[in-house]
Structures are given as C-alpha cells and as structure tokens.
N, C-alpha and C. Protein backbone atom coordinates (compact mmCIF):
# COMPACT_ATOMS: atom_id res chain seq x y z
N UNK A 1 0.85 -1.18 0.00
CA UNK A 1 0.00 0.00 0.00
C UNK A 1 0.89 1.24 0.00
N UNK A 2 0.33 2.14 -0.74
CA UNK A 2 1.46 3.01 -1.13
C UNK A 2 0.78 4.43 -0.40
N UNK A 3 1.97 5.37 0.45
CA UNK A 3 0.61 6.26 1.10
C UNK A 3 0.89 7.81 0.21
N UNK A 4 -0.30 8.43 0.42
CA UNK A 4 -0.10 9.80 -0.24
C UNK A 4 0.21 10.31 0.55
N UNK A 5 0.74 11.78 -0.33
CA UNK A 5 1.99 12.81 -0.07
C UNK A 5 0.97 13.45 1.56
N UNK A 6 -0.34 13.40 1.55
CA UNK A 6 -1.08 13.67 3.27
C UNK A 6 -0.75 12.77 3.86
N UNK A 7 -0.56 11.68 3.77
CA UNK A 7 -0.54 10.57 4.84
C UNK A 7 0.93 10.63 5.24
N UNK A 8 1.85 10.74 3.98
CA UNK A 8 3.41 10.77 4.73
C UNK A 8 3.73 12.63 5.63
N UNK A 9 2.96 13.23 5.18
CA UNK A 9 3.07 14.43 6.41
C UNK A 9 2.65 14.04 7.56
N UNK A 10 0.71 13.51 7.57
CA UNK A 10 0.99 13.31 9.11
C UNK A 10 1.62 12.27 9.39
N UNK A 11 2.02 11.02 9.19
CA UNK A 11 2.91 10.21 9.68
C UNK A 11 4.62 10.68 10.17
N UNK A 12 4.84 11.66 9.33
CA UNK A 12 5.92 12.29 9.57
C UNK A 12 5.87 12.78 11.16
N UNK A 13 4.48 13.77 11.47
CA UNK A 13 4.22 14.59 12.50
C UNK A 13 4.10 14.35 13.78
N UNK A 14 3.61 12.59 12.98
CA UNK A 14 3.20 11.86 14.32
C UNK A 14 4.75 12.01 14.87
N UNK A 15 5.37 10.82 14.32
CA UNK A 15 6.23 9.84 14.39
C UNK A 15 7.30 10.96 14.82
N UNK A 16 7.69 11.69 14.79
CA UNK A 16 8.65 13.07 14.89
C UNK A 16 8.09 13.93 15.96
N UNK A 17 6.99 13.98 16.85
CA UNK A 17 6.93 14.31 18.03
C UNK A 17 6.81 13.05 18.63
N UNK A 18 6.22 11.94 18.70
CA UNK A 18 6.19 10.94 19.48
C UNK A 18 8.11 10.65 19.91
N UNK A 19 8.80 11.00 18.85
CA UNK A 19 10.12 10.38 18.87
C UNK A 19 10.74 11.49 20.22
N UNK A 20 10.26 13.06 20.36
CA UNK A 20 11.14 13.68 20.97
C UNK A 20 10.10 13.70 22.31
N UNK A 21 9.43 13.62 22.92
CA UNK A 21 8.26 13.57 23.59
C UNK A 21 9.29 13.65 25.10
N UNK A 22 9.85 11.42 24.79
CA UNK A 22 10.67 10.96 25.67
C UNK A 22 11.91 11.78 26.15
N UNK A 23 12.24 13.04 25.56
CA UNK A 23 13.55 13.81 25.60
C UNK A 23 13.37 15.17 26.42
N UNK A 24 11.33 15.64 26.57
CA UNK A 24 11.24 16.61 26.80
C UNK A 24 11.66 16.97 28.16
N UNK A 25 11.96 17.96 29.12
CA UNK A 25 12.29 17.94 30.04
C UNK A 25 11.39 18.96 30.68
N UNK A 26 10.74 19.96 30.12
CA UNK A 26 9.66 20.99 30.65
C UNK A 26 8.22 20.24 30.48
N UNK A 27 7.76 19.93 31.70
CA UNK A 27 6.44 19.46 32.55
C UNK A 27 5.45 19.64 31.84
N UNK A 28 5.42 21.15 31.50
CA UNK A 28 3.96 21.74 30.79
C UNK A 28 4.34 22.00 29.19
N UNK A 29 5.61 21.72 28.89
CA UNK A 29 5.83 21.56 27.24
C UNK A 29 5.51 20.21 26.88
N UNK A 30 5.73 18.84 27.68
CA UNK A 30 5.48 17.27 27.64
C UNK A 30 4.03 17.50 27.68
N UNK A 31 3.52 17.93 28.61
CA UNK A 31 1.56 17.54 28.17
C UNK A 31 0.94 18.24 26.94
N UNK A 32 1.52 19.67 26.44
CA UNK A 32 1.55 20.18 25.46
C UNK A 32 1.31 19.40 24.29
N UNK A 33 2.80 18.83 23.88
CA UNK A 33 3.13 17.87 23.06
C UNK A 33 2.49 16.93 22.83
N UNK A 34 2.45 15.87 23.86
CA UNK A 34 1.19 14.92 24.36
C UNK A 34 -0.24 14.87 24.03
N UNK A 35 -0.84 16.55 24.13
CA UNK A 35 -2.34 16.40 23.40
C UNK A 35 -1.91 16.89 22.07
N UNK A 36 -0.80 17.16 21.47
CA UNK A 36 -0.51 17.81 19.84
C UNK A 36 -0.65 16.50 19.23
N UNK A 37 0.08 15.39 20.41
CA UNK A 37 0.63 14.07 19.61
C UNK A 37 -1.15 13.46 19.46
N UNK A 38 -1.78 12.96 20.68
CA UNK A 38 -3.13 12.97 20.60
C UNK A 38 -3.86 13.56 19.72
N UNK A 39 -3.73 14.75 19.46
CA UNK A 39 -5.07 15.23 18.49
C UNK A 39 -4.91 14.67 17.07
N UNK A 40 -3.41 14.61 17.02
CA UNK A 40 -2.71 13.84 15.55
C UNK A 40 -3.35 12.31 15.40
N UNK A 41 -3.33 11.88 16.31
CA UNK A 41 -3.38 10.13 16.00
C UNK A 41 -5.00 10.10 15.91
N UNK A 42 -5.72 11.05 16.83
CA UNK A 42 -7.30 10.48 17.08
C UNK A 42 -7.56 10.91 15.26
N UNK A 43 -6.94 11.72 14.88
CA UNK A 43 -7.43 12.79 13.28
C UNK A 43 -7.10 12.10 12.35
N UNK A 44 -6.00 11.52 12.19
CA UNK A 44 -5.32 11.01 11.22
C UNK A 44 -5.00 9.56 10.83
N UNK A 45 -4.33 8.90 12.56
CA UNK A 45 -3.88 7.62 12.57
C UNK A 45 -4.23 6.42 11.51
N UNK A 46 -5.64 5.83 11.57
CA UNK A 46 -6.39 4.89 11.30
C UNK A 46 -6.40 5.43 9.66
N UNK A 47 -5.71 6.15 8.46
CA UNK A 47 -5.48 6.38 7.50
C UNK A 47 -3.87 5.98 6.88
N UNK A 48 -3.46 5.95 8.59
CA UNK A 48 -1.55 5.21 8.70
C UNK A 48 -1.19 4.09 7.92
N UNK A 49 -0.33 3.29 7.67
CA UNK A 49 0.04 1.99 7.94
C UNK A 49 0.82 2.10 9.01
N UNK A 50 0.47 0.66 9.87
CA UNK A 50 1.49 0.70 11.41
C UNK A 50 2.70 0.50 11.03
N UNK A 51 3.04 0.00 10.07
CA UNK A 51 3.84 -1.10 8.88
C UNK A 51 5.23 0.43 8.86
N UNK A 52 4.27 1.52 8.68
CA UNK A 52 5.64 2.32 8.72
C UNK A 52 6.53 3.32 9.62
N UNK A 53 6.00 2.53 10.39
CA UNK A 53 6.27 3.77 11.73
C UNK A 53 7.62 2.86 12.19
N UNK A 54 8.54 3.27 12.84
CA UNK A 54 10.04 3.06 13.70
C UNK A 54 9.92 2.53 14.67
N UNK A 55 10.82 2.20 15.60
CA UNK A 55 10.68 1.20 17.08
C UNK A 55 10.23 2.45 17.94
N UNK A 56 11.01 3.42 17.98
CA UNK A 56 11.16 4.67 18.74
C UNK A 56 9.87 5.28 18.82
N UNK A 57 8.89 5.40 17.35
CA UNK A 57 7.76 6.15 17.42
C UNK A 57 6.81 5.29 18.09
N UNK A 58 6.77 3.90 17.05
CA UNK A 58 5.99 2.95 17.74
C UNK A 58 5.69 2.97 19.68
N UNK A 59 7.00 2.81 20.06
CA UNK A 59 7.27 2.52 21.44
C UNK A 59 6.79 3.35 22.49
N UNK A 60 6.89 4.69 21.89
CA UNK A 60 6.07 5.40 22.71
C UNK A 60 4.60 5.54 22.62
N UNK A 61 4.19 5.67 21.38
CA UNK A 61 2.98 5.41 20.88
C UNK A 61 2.03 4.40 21.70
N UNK A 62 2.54 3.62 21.90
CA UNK A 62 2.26 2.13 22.79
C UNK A 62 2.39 2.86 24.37
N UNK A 63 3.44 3.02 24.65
CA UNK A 63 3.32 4.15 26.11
C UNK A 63 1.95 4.92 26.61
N UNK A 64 1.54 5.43 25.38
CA UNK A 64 1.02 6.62 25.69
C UNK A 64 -0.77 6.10 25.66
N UNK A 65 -0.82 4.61 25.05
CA UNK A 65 -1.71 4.04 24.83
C UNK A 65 -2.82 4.19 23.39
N UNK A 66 -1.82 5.08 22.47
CA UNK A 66 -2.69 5.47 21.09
C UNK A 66 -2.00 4.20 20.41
N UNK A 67 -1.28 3.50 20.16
CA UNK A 67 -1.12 2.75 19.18
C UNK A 67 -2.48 2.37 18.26
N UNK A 68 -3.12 1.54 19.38
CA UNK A 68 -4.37 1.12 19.12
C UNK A 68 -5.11 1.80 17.92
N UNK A 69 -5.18 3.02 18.02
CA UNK A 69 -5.25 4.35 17.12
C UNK A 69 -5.00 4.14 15.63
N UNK A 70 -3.67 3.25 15.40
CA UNK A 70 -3.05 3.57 14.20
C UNK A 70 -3.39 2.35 13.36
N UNK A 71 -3.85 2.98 12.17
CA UNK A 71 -4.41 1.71 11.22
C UNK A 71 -5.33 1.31 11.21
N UNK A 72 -5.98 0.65 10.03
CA UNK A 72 -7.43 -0.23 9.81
C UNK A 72 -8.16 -0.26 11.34
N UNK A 73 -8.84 -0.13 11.54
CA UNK A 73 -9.96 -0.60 12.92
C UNK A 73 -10.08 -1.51 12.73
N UNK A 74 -9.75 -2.93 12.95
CA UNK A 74 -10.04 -4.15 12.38
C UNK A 74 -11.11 -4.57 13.59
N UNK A 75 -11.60 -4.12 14.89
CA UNK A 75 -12.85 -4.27 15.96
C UNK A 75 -13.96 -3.76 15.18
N UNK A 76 -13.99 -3.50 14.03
CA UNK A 76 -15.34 -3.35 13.15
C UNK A 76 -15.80 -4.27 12.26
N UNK A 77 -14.41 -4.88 12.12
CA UNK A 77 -14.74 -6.10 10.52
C UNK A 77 -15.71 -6.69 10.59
C-alpha cells in the first residue's frame, strides 16, 4: 500500500513528536506535546500503515496508549 503525499506528512508529525516527547524535560511543554501528539493520531492515525512507523515512534505510541489508534480498525470487521 502506497501512502499519499497527506498521509506521509501526518505520519511524519506523528512519528517526529512521538520520537522527541521521551527527551522533553519541561512538565507543561510534555503535556503540550502529548495532546498535539493525541489530536494527531485520534485525526489522522487509522489512514496510517502501522507497517511504517520506527521502534522509537511505535514505542512510545504504545506508552502513551494510542497505538491502538493507528491503522485499519479491524474491531469493526
């Protein structure tokens, strides 16, 4: 599956704050980030492939409890 030039921005957006999230060190810049990263995955995710995301993005992603988020809804099939 091949994604369009929207899908590799937000995947980019995700995957590129999820990656620095773990690095932040200001309290109220991390929850910031956190609902930026959230509003991204609830908007966009499920248009993703999980298939292309990194260990790093993935891993937190999974942390934060949005993974679930990303890709096909397959709890509908």
């Amino acid at each position: 599956m091949s994604e369009t030039q929207e899908q590799w921005y937000n995947r980019q957006a995700i995957e590129r704050l999820a990656q620095h999230i773990p690095f932040e060190c200001d309290v109220a810049s991390k929850a910031e980030q956190i609902e930026m990263l959230r509003g991204l995955v609830i908007r966009h995710g499920r248009s993703i492939d999980p298939e292309h995301f990194g260990f790093e993005a993935r891993s937190e992603l999974v942390r934060l409890g949005l993974w679930s988020r990303i890709g096909p809804d397959v709890s509908q099939a």
